[in-house]
N, C-alpha and C. Protein backbone atom coordinates (compact mmCIF):
# COMPACT_ATOMS: atom_id res chain seq x y z
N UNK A 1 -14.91 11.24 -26.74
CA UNK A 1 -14.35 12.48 -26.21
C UNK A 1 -15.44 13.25 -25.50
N UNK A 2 -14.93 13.90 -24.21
CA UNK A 2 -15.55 14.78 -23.56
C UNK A 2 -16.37 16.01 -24.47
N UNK A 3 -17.78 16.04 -24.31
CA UNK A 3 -18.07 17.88 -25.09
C UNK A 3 -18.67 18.09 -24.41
N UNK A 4 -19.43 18.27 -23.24
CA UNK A 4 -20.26 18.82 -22.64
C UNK A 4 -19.15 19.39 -21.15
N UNK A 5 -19.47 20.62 -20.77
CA UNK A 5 -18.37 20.94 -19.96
C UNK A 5 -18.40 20.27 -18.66
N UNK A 6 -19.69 19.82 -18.22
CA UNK A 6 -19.59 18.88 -17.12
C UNK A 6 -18.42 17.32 -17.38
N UNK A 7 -18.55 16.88 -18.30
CA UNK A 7 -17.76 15.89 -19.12
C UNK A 7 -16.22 16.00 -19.42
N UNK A 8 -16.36 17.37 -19.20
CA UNK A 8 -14.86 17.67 -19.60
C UNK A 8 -14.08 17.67 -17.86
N UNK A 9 -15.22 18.52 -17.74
CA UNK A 9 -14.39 18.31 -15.95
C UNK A 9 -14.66 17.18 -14.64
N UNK A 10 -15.49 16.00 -15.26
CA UNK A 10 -15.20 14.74 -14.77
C UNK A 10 -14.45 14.03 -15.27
N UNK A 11 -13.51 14.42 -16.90
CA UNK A 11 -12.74 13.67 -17.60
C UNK A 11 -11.15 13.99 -16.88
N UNK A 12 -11.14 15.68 -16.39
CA UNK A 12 -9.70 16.22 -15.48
C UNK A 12 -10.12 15.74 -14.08
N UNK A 13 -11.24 15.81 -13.90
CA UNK A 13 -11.03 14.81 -12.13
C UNK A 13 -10.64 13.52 -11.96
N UNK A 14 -11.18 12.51 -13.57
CA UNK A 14 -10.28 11.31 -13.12
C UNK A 14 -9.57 11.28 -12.88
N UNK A 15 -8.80 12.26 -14.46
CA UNK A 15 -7.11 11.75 -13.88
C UNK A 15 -6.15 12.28 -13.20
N UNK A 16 -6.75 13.05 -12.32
CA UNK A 16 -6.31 14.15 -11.15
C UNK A 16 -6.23 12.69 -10.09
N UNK A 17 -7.63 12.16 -9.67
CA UNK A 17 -8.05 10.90 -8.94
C UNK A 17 -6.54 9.53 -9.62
N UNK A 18 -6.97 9.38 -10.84
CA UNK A 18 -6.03 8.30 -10.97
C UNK A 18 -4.40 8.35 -10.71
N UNK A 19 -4.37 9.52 -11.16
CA UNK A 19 -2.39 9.99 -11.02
C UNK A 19 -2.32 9.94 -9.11
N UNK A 20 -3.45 10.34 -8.36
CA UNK A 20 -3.25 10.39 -6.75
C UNK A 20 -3.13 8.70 -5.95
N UNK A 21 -4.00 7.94 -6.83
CA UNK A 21 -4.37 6.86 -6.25
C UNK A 21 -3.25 5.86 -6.80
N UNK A 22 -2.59 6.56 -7.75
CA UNK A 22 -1.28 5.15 -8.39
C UNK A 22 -0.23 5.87 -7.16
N UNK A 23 -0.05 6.94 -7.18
CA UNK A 23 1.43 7.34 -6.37
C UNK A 23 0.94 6.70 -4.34
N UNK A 24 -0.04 6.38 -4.22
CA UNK A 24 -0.70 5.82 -2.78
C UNK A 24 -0.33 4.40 -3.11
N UNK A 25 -0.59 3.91 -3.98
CA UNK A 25 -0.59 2.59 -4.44
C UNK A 25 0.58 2.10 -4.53
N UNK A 26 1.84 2.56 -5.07
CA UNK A 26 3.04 2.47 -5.36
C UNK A 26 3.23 2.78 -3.95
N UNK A 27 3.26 3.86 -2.62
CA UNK A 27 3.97 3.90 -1.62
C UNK A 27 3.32 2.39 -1.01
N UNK A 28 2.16 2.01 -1.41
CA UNK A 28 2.10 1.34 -0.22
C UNK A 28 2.71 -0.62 -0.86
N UNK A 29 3.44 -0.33 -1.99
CA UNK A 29 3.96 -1.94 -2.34
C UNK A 29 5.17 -1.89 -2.05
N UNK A 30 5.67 -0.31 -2.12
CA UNK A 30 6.69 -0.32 -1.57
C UNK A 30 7.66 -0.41 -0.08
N UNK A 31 6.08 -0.32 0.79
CA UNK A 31 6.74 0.18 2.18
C UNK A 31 6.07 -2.04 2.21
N UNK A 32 5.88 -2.59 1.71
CA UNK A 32 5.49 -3.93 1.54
C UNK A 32 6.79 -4.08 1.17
N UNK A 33 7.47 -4.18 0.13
CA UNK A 33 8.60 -4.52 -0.41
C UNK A 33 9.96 -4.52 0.53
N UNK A 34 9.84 -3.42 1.34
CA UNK A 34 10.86 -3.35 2.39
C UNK A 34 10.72 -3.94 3.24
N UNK A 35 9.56 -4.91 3.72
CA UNK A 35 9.72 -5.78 4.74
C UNK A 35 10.15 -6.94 4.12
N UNK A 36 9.70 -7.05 3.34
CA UNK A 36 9.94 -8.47 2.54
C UNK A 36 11.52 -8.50 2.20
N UNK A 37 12.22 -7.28 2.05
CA UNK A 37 13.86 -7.21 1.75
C UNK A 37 14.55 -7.72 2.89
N UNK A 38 14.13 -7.08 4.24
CA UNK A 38 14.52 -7.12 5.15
C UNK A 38 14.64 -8.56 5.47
N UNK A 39 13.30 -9.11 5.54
CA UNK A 39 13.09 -10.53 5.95
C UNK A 39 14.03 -11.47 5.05
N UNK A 40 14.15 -11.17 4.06
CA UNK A 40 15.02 -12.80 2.91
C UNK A 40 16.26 -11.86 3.16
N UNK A 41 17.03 -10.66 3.87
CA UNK A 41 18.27 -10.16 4.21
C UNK A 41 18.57 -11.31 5.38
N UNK A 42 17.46 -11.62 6.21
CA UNK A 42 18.15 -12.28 7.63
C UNK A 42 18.22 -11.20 8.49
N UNK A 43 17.75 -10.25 8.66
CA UNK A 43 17.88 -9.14 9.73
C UNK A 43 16.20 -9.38 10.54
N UNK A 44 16.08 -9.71 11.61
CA UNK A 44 14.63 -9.49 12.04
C UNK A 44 14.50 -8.17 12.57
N UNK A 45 15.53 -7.59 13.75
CA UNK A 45 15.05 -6.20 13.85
C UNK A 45 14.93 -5.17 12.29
N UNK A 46 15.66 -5.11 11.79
CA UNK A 46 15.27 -4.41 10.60
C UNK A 46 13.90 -4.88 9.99
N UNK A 47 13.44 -6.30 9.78
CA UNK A 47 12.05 -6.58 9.44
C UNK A 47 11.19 -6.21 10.62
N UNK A 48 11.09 -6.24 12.02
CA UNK A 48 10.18 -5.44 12.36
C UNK A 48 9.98 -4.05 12.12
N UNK A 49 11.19 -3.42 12.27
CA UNK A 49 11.23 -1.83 11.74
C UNK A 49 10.08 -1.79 10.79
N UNK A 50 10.91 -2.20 9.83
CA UNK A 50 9.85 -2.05 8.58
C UNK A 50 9.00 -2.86 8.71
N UNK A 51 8.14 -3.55 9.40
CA UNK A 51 6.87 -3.46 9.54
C UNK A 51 5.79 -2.92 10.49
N UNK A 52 6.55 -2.39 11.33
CA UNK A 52 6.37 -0.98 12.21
C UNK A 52 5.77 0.02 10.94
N UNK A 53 6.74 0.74 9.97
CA UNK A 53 6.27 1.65 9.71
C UNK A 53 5.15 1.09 8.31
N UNK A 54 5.32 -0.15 7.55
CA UNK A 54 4.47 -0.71 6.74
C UNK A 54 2.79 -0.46 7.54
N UNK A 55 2.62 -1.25 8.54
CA UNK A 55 1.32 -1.15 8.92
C UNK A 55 0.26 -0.02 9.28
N UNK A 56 0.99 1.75 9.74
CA UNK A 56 0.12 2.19 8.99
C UNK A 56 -0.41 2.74 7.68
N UNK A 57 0.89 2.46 6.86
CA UNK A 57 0.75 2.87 5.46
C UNK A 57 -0.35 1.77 4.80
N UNK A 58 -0.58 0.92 5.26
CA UNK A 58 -1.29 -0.36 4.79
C UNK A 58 -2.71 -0.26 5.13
N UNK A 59 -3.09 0.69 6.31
CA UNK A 59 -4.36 0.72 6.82
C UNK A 59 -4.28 2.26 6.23
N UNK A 60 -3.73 3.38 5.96
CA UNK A 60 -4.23 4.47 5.14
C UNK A 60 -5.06 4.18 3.99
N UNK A 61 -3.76 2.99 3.27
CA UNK A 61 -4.16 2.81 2.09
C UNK A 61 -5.55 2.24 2.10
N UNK A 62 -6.21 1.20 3.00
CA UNK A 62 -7.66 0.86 3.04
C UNK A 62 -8.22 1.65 3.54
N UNK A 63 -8.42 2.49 4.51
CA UNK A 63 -9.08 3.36 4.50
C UNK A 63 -9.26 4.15 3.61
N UNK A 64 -8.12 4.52 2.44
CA UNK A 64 -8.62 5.72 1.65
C UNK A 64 -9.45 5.09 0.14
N UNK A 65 -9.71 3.51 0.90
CA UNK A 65 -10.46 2.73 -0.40
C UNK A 65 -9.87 2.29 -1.73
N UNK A 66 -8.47 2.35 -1.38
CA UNK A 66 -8.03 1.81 -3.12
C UNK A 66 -7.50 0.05 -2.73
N UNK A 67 -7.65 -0.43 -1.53
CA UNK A 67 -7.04 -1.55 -1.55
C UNK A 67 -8.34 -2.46 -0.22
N UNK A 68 -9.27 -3.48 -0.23
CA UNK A 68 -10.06 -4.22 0.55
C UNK A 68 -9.18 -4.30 1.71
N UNK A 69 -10.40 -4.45 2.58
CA UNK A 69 -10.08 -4.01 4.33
C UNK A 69 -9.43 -6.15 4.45
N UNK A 70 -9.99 -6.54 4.06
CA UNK A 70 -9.51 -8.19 3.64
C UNK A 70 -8.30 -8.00 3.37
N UNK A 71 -7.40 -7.34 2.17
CA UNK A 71 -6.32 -7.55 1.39
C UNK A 71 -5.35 -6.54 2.37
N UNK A 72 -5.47 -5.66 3.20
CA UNK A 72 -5.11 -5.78 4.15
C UNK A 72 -4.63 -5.98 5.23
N UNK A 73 -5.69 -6.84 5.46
CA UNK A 73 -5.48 -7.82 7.09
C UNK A 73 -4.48 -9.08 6.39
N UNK A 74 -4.92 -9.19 5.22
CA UNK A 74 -3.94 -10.19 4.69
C UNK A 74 -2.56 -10.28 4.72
N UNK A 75 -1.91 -9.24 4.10
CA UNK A 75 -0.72 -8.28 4.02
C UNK A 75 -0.21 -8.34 5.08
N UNK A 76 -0.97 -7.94 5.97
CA UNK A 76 -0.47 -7.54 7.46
C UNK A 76 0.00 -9.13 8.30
N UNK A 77 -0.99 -9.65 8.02
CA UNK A 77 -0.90 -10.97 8.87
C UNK A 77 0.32 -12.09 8.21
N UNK A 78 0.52 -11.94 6.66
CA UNK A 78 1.09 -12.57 6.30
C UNK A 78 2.85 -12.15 6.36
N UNK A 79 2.98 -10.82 6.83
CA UNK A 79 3.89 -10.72 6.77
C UNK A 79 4.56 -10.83 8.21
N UNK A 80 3.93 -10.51 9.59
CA UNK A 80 4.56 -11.01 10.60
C UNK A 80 4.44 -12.22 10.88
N UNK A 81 3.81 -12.86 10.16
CA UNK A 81 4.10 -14.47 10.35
C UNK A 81 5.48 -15.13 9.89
N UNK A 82 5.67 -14.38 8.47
CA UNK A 82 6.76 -14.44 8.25
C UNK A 82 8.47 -13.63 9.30
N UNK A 83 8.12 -12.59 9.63
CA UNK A 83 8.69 -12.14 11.19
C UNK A 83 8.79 -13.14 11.82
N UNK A 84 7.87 -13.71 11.85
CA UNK A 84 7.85 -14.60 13.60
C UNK A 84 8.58 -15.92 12.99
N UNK A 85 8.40 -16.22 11.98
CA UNK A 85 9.38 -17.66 11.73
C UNK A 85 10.79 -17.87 11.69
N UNK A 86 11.01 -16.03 11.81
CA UNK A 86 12.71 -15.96 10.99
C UNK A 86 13.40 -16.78 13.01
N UNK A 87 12.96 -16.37 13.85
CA UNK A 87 12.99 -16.81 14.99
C UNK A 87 13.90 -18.44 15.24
């Protein structure tokens, strides 16, 4: 347990930090999840839509450091590939 008051108030900044970085984290599997619906629906304009608006939620999210600039490009690449096959 926190006793020193510096301790106490890096113990309320975590989880100020952790409660911010799960609700970033959750938008961004989710705006993932909607392309992926779209795509096994059989709709391609609706899967580009939603990966229109997925990709910059996907580069916030690495930029704001909770997810590798790799895991990313991954995400990103793997999912208009999948776009491009429904073709």
């Amino acid at each position: 347990m926190a006793n020193s008051p510096q301790a106490k108030k890096r113990a309320r900044q975590a989880e100020q930090h952790r409660q911010h970085n799960t609700s970033l984290r959750s938008r961004f599997r989710t705006y993932v999840k909607k392309v992926v619906y779209a795509i096994d629906g059989g709709d391609k304009t609706a899967a580009e839509a939603a990966y229109k608006n997925a990709v910059p939620v996907i580069d916030s999210t690495c930029s704001k450091g909770l997810i590798h600039k790799n895991k990313a490009a991954r995400h990103k690449s793997r999912l208009n590939a999948r776009i491009k096959a429904m073709a």
